[in-house]
Every structure is written in structure tokens, then in C-alpha cells.
Protein backbone atom coordinates (compact mmCIF):
# COMPACT_ATOMS: atom_id res chain seq x y z
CA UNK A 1 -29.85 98.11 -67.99
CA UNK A 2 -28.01 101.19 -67.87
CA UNK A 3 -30.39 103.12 -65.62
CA UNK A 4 -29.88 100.12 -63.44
CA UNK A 5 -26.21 100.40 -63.34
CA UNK A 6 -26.15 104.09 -62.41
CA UNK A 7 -29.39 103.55 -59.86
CA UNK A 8 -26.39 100.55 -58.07
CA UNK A 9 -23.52 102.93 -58.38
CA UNK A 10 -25.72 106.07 -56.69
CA UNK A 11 -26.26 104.03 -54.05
CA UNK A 12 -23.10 102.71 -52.96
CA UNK A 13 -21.94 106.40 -53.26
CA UNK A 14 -24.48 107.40 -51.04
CA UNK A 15 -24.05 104.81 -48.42
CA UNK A 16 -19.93 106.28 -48.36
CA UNK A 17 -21.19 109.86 -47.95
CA UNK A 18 -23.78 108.58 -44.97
CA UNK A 19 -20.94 107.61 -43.08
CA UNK A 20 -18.71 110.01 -43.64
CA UNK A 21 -21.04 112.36 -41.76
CA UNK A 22 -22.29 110.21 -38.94
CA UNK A 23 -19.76 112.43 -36.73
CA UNK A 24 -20.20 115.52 -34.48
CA UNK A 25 -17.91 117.54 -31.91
CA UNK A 26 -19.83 117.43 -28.35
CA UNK A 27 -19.12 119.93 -25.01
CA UNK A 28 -21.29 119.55 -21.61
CA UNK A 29 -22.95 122.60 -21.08
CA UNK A 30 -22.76 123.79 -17.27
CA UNK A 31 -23.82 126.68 -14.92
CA UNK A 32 -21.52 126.45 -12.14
CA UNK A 33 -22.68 126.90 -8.54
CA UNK A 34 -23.53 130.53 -7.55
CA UNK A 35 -23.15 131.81 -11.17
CA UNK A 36 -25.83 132.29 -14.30
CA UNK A 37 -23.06 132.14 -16.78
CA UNK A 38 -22.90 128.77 -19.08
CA UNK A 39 -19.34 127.37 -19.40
CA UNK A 40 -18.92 124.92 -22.01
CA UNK A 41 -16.87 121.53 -21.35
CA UNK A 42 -15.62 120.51 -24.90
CA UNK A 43 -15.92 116.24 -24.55
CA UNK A 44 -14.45 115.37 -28.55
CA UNK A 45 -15.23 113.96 -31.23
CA UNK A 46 -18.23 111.21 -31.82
CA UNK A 47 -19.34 108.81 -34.15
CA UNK A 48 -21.84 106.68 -35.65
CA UNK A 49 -23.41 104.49 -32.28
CA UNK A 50 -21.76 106.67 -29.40
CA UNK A 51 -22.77 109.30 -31.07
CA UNK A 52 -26.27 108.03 -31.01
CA UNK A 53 -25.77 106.69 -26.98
CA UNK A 54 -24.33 110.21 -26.09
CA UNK A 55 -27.46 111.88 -26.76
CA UNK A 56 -29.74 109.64 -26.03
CA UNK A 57 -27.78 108.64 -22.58
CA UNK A 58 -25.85 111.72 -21.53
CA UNK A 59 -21.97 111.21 -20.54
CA UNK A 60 -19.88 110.36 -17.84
CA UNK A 61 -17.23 112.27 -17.03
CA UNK A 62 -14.38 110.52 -15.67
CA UNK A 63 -12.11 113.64 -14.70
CA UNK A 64 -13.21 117.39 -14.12
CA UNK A 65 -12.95 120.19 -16.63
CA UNK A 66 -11.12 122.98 -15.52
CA UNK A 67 -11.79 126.25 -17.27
CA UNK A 68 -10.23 129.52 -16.33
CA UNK A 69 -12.06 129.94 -12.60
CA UNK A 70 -14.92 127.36 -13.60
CA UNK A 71 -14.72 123.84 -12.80
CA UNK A 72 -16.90 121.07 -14.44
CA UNK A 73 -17.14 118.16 -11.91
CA UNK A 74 -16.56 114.72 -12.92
CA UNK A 75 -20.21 112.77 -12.70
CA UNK A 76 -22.81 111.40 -15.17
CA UNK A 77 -24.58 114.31 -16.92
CA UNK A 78 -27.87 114.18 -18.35
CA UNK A 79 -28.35 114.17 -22.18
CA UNK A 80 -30.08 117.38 -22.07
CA UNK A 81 -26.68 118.82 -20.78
CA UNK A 82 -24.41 117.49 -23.49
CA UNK A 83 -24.50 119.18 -26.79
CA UNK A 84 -23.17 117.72 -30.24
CA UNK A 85 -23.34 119.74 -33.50
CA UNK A 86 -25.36 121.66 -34.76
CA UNK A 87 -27.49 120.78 -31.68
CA UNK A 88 -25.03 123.25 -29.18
CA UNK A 89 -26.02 125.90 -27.40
């Protein structure tokens, strides 16, 4: 009975810690026109599901990213091009 008890409480600990961590900080990675050097967009914060969709799915921008000189252009980018985590380039 006790092992049981402690088995139920693990778990419920474990299901808080899970979700705790389903989060990641994401950037677009881009190569502007007439250049070979990667600027990187940074897009925020996601969670759980649109975490999931972002890179599986890629992002739309809504409104460019303006960096220094370098401008990111507002569009749909490709999930290969958005980076979350300890995924980034």
C-alpha cells in the first residue's frame, strides 16, 4: 500500500514538471538578399501545442523584423527556418 501511495504521488509530480517545460524561446533564422551572413529574428516565447505547430508548420510573420541594416520580411516561413531551443542555430 505504501509503495502504491508514493508510485500515485511520483506521478502527479511528474506530470507538473512535464508541463512546466513544454516551453521554448524561438527566432527565424534568415540570410538576407545579397549577403551570406545569418541574422536571427527573435519570434518569443512558445508553449505546449504552438509550440508543437511552430515547428512542425513554420510561422507567419505578420510585421517585418528590423535589425540594425537587415530586414526580415513579413511572410510565412518554413519550419526549417524557425528555430526553438535547444534546436537554434
Amino acid at each position: 500500500m505504501t509503495y502504491a501511495f508514493i508510485a500515485m504521488l511520483l506521478s502527479f509530480t511528474s506530470c507538473s514538471d512535464d508541463h512546466d517545460h513544454g516551453c521554448e524561446e524561438c527566432h527565424i533564422a534568415w540570410i538576407p538578399v545579397g549577403s551570406t551572413v545569418e541574422v536571427q529574428g527573435e519570434l518569443g516565447e512558445f508553449c505546449d501545442d504552438a509550440l508543437e505547430d511552430v515547428e512542425a508548420n513554420g510561422y507567419n510573420l505578420a510585421e517585418q523584423i528590423i535589425l540594425g541594416t537587415d530586414t526580415i520580411p513579413a511572410g510565412q516561413y518554413a519550419a526549417g527556418d524557425v528555430h526553438c531551443g535547444e534546436h537554434s542555430h
